[in-house]
Each structure stands twice: as structure tokens, then as C-alpha cells.
Protein backbone atom coordinates (compact mmCIF):
# COMPACT_ATOMS: atom_id res chain seq x y z
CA UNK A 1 0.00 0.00 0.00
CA UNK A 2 1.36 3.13 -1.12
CA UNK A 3 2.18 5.43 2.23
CA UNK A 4 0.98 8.89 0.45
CA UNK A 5 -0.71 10.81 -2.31
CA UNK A 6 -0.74 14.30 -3.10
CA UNK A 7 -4.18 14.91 -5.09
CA UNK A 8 -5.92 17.25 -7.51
CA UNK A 9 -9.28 17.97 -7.55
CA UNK A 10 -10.32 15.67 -10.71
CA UNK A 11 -10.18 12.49 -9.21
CA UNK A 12 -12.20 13.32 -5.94
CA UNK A 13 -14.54 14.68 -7.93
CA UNK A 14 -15.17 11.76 -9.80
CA UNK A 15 -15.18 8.81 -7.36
CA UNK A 16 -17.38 11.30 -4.96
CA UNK A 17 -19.95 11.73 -8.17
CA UNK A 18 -19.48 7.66 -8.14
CA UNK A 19 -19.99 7.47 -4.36
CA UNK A 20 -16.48 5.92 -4.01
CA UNK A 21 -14.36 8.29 -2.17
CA UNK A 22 -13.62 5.92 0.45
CA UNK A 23 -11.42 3.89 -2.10
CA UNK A 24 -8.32 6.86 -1.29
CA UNK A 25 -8.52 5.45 1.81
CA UNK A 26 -5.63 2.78 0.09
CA UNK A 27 -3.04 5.95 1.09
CA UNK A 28 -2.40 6.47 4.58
CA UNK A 29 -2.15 10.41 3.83
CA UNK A 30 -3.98 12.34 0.99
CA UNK A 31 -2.41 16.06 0.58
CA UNK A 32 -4.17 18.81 -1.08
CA UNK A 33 -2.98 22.83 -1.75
CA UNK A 34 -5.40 25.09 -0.35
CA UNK A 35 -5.74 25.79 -4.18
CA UNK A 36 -7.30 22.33 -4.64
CA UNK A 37 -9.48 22.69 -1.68
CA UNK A 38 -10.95 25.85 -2.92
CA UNK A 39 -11.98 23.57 -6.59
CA UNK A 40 -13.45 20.59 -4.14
CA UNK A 41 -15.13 23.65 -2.30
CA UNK A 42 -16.77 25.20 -5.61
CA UNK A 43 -17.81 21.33 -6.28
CA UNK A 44 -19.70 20.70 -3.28
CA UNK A 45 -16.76 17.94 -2.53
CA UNK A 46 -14.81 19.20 0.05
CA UNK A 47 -16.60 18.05 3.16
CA UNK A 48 -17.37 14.85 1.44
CA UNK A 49 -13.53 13.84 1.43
CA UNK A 50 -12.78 15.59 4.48
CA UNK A 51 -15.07 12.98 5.92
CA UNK A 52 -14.12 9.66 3.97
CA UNK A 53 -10.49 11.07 5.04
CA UNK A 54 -10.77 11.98 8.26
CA UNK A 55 -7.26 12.74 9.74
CA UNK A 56 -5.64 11.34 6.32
CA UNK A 57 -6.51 14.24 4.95
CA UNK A 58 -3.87 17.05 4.89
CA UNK A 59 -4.02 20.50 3.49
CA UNK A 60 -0.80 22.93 2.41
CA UNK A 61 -0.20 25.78 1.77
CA UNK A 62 1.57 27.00 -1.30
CA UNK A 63 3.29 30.56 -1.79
CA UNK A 64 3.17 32.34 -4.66
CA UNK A 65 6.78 32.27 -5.21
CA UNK A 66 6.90 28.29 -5.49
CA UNK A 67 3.93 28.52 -8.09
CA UNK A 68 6.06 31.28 -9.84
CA UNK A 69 8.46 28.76 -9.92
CA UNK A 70 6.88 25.71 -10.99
CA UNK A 71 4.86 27.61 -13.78
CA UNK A 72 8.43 27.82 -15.50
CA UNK A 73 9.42 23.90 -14.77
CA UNK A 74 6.08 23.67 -16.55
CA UNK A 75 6.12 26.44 -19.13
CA UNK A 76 5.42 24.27 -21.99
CA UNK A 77 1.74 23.35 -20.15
CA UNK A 78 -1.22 25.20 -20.04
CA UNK A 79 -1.86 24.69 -16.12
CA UNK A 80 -3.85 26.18 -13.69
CA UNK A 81 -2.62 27.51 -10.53
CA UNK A 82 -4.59 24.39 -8.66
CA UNK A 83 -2.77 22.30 -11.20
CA UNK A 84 0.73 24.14 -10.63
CA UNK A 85 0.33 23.92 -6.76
CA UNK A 86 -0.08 20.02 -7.30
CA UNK A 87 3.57 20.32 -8.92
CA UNK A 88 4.80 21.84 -5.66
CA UNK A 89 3.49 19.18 -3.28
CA UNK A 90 4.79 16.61 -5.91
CA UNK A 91 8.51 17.99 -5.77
CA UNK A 92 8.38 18.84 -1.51
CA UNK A 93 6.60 15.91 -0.41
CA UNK A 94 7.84 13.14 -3.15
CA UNK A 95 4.59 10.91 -2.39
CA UNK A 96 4.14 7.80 -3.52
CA UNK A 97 1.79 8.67 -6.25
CA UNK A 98 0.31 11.72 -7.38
CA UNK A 99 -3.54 11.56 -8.28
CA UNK A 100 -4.82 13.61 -11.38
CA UNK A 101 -7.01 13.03 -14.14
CA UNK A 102 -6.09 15.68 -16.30
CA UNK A 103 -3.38 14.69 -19.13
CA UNK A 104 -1.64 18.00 -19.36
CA UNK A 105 -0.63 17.47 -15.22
CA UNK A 106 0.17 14.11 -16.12
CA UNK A 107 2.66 14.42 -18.80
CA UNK A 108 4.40 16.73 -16.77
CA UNK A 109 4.60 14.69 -13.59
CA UNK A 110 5.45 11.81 -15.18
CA UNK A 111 8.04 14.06 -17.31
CA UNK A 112 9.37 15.26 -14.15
CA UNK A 113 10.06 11.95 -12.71
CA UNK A 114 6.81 11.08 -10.89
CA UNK A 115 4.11 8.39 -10.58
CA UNK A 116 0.51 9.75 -11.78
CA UNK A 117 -2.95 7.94 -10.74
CA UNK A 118 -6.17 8.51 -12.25
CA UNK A 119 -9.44 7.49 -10.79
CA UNK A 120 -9.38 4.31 -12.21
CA UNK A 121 -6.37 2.98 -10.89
CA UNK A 122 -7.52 4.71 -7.38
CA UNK A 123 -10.17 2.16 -7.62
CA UNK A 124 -7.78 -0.46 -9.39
CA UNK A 125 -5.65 -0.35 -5.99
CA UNK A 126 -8.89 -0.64 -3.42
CA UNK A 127 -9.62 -3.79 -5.55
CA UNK A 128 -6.24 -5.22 -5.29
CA UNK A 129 -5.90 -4.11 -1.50
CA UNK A 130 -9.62 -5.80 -1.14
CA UNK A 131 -10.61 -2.77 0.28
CA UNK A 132 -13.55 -3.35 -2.52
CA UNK A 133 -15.13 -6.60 -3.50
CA UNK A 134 -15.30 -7.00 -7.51
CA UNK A 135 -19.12 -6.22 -7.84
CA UNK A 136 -18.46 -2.93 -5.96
CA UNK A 137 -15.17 -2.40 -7.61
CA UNK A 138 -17.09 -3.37 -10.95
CA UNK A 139 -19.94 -1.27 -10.33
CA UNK A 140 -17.90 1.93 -9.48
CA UNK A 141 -15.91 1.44 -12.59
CA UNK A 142 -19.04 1.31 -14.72
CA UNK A 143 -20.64 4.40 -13.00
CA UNK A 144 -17.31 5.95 -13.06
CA UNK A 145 -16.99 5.89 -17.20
CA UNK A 146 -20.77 5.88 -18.07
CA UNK A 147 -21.72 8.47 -15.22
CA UNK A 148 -19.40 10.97 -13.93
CA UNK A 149 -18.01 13.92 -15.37
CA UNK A 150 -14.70 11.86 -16.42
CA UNK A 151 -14.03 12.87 -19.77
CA UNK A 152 -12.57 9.57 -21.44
CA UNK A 153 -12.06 9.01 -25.24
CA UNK A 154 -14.67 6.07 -26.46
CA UNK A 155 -11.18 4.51 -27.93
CA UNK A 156 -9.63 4.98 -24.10
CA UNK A 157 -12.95 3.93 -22.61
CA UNK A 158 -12.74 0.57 -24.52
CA UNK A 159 -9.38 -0.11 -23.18
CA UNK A 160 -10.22 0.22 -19.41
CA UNK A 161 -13.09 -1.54 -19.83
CA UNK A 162 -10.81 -4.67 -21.44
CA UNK A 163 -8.23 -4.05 -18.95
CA UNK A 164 -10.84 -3.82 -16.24
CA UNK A 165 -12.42 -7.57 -17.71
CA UNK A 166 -8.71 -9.02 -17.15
CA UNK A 167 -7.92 -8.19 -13.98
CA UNK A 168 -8.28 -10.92 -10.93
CA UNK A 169 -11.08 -10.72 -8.38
């Protein structure tokens, strides 16, 4: 079990629309930016993970200077500052994994030397844990790509749906 996470708002978004936010309960501390909780906050998501989290949940602050920086280790990316300040946590706190769905964040983590998650492999890891039994695991991934706000390509949808089909449980 991965030890932490540091998290943008796109995947709790999407396993709280799938009523699955207990399934980042797999890291033993979630970190957010303050810029992050402000997104989760305009989502109506905030208290939601604050209480699947409970004291796993950590918040930081992020100066203006360190996004200042980041925004030029990230030039060539068109990121917010919520996305940015996920960046800082990423290179002070060196968690485990880093959870975003969006692929401009993700190319540049994983350019930078880091391990991205999306919301499927959040609930890829409660399966293999067993913190979720296949049907639930099964029925969050189904809700997850047929009724959230993830935005998946059909072609990308067909591949987690195969991958998904091959995996024990």
C-alpha cells in the first residue's frame, strides 16, 4: 500500500460523483494545496472527502513564489494555478503517487520523474488491497466511465473496460 498521495481535484470529484471516495482510503495520507481545496469547495466535494479522510486528509499551503516557480518547470503546459500547486506538493513531499485526471498534469509529472494515478487505478488499488469486493469495484468502474463527469475518449474507454475484464477478483 502506497504510504501517500498528493491529489488534484479531478479524481475526488469523480469517485465522490461515483460514491467511491472511500477507495483513497488505500493511502495512509492524501495532501491537497489550499488551491485544490478551494476547486473541491466550488464542487460541493470538500466536506465529502474531508469525511471519507478523516485525519488522512492534509491540506498545504503554497506561496506564490513556489507557483512562480513551478509555472516555468512547466512552461510548456497550459496549467492552472490548482494544477501548478499540485507540482509543488509533488517535488516537496515526493509521495508515492500523485492523483490527477487531467493529461496536461500528467505528462508533466510523469516528465518530471513522478508516478501519476487517475481514478481508475484509485479504484484499481482498493480492488487489489480488497478494500472493494469486484461487484463494488465493478460497479464503481461502470458508474465511473458511463456516469461521472470523467471525460474519457470512447477509444480509451474501450481499453479500461478490457483491462478492467482481465484483472483478478
Amino acid at each position: 500500500m502506497p504510504d501517500a498521495a498528493v491529489t488534484d481535484s479531478g479524481p475526488v470529484i469523480h469517485l465522490a460523483e461515483v460514491d467511491s471516495l472511500d477507495a483513497l482510503q488505500v493511502f495512509v495520507t492524501v495532501t491537497a494545496s489550499y488551491h485544490v481545496q478551494a476547486e473541491l469547495r466550488r464542487h460541493d466535494a470538500w466536506e465529502a472527502v474531508a469525511e471519507a479522510l478523516g485525519s488522512r486528509l492534509r491540506v498545504a499551503d503554497i506561496s506564490a513564489e513556489s507557483l512562480a516557480t513551478a509555472r516555468g518547470a512547466y512552461q510548456r503546459l497550459a496549467l492552472s494555478d490548482a494544477d501548478l500547486s499540485v507540482a509543488v506538493l509533488a517535488a516537496d513531499a515526493r509521495p508515492s503517487v500523485v492523483l490527477t485526471d487531467d493529461l496536461a498534469l500528467r505528462s508533466g509529472l510523469v516528465a518530471h520523474g513522478f508516478t501519476a494515478v487517475g481514478s481508475v487505478g484509485v479504484l484499481v488499488r482498493a480492488l487489489k488491497t480488497g478494500m472493494f469486493a469486484r461487484s463494488r469495484f465493478d460497479h464503481a468502474i461502470d458508474r465511473l466511465l458511463d456516469d461521472s463527469t470523467l471525460y474519457l475518449s470512447r477509444a480509451f474507454r474501450d481499453v479500461v473496460r478490457r483491462l478492467v475484464a482481465e484483472l483478478p477478483g
